[in-house]
Protein backbone atom coordinates (compact mmCIF):
# COMPACT_ATOMS: atom_id res chain seq x y z
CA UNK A 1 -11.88 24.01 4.16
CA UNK A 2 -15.12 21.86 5.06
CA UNK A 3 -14.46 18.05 5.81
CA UNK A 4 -15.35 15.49 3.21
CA UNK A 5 -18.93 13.59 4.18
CA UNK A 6 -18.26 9.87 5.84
CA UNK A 7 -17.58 7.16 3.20
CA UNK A 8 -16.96 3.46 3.07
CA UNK A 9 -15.32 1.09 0.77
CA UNK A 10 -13.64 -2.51 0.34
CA UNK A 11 -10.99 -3.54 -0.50
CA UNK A 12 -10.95 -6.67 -2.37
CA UNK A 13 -9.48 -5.77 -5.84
CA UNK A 14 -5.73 -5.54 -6.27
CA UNK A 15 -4.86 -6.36 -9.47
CA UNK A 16 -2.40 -3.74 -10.20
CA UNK A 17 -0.63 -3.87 -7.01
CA UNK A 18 0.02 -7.68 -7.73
CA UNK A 19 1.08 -6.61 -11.60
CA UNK A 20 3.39 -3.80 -10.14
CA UNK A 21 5.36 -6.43 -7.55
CA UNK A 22 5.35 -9.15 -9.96
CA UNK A 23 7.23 -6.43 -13.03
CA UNK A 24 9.29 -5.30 -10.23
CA UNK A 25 10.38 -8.93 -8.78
CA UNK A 26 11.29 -9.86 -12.55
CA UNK A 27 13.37 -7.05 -13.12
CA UNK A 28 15.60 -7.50 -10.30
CA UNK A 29 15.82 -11.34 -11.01
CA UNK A 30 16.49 -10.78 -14.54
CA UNK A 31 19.37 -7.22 -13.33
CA UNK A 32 20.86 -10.13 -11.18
CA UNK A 33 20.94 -12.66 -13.88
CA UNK A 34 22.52 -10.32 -16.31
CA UNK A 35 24.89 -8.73 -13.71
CA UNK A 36 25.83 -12.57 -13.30
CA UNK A 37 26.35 -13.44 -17.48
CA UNK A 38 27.92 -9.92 -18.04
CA UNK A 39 30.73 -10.91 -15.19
CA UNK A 40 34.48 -11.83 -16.50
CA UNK A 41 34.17 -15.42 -17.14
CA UNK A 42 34.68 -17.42 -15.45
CA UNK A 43 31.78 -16.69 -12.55
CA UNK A 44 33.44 -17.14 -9.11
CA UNK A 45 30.85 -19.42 -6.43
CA UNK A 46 30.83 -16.46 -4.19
CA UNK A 47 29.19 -13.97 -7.08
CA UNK A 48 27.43 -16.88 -7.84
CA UNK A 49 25.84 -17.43 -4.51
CA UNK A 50 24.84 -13.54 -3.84
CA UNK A 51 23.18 -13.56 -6.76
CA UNK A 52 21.01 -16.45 -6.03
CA UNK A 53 20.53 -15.23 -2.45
CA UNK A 54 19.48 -11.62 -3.79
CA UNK A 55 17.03 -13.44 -6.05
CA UNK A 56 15.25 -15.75 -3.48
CA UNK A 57 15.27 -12.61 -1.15
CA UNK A 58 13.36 -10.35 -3.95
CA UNK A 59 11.15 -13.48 -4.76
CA UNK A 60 9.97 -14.01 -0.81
CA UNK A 61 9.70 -10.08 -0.38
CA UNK A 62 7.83 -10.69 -3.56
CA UNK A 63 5.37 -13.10 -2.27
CA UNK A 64 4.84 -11.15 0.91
CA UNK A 65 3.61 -8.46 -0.66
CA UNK A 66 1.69 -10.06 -2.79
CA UNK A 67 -0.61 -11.58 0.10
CA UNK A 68 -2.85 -8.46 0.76
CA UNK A 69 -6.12 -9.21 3.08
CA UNK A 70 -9.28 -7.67 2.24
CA UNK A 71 -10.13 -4.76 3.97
CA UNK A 72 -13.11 -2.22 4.91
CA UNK A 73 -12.16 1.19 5.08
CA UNK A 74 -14.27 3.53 6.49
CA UNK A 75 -13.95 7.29 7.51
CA UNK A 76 -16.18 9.08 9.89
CA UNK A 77 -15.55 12.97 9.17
CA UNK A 78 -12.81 12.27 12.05
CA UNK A 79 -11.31 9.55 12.05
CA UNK A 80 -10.61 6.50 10.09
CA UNK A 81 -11.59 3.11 10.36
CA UNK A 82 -9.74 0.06 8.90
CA UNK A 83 -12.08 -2.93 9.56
CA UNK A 84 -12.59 -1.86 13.19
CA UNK A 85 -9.17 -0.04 14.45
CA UNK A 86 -9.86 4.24 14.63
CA UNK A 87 -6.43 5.44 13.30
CA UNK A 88 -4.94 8.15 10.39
CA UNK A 89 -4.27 7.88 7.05
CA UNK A 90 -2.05 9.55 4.85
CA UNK A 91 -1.41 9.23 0.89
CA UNK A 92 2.22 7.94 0.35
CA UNK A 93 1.61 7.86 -3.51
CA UNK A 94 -0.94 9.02 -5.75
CA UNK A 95 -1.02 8.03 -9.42
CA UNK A 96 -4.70 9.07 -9.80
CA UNK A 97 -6.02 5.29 -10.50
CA UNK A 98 -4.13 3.54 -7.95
CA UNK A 99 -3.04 5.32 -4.70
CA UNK A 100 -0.66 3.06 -1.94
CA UNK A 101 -1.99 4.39 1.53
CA UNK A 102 -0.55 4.34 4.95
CA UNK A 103 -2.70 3.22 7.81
CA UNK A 104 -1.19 4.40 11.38
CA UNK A 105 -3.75 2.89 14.08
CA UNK A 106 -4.61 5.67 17.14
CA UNK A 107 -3.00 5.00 20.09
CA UNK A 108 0.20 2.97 18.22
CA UNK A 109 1.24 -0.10 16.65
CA UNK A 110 2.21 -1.20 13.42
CA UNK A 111 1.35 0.34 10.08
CA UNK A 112 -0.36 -0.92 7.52
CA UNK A 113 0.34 -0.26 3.90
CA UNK A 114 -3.36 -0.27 1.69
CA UNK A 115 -2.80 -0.50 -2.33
CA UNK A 116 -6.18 0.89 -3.62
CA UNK A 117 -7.11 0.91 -6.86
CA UNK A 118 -9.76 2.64 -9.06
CA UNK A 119 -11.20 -0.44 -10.49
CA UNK A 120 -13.75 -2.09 -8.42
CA UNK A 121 -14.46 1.07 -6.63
CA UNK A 122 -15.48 3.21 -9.58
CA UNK A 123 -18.76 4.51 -7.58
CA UNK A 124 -16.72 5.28 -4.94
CA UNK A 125 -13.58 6.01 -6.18
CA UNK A 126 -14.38 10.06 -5.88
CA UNK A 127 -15.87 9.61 -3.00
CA UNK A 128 -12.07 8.24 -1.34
CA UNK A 129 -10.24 10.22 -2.92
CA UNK A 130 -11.64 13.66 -1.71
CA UNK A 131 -12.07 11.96 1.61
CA UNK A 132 -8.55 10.59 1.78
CA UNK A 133 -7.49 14.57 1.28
CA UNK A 134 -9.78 16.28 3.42
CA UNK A 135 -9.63 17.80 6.81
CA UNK A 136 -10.76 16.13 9.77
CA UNK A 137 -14.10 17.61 11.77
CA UNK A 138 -12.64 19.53 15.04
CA UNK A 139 -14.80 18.72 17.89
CA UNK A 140 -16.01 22.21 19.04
CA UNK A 141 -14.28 22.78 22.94
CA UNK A 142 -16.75 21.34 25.75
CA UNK A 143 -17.99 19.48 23.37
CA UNK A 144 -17.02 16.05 25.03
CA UNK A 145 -14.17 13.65 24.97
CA UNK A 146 -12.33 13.54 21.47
């Protein structure tokens, strides 16, 4: 299988990432709220309180994830590059317009999740997405360092 030629694409555009964690954050709000007015009356303090800590704790996870930098993502035939860190990528979820990526920098450290989306990268968007599933180049041996 040959290796998908070297693209390059930012990421500025995450419009259904934020849609998909703000649906999700009002669901669980509105489960908790329910779980809370379905109870036996009347509603003890302590189911009281969990709810309203399960709530705040969905809303900050909530607005955590919806603070997501810009990024340039670039891959060389070998490696990848997010902004300027060589690492790997892998595809955690593929929904064919909007794929949530995993960035694992070489050498270690922290991952970084990348919610890409189709829109705002239509030129490129084919480009990714065979690159994003594509073998990297092996470096023939002797060739020099990897």
């Amino acid at each position: 299988m040959r290796a998908s030629p070297a693209c390059q694409v930012s990421l500025r555009r995450f419009g259904a990432w934020r849609a998909a964690v703000a649906a999700l954050t009002l669901m669980a709000v509105l489960a908790m709220a329910a779980w809370v007015a379905r109870s036996p009356a009347p509603v003890s303090t302590t189911l009281m309180t969990f709810a309203v800590v399960v709530s705040v704790a969905c809303a900050a996870l909530a607005a955590s994830l919806w603070r997501t930098p810009h990024a340039s993502l670039r891959w060389d035939g070998r490696l990848w590059h997010l902004d300027v860190t060589p690492g790997a990528l892998r595809v955690t979820i593929d929904l064919g317009p909007w794929m949530l990526l995993r960035f694992m920098p070489e050498g270690g450290g922290s991952a970084r999740w990348l919610p890409v989306q189709r829109a705002g990268l239509e030129a490129q968007w084919h480009a990714l997405r065979c690159a994003v599933y594509s073998p990297a180049q092996r470096r023939p041996p002797g060739s020099g360092p990897a």
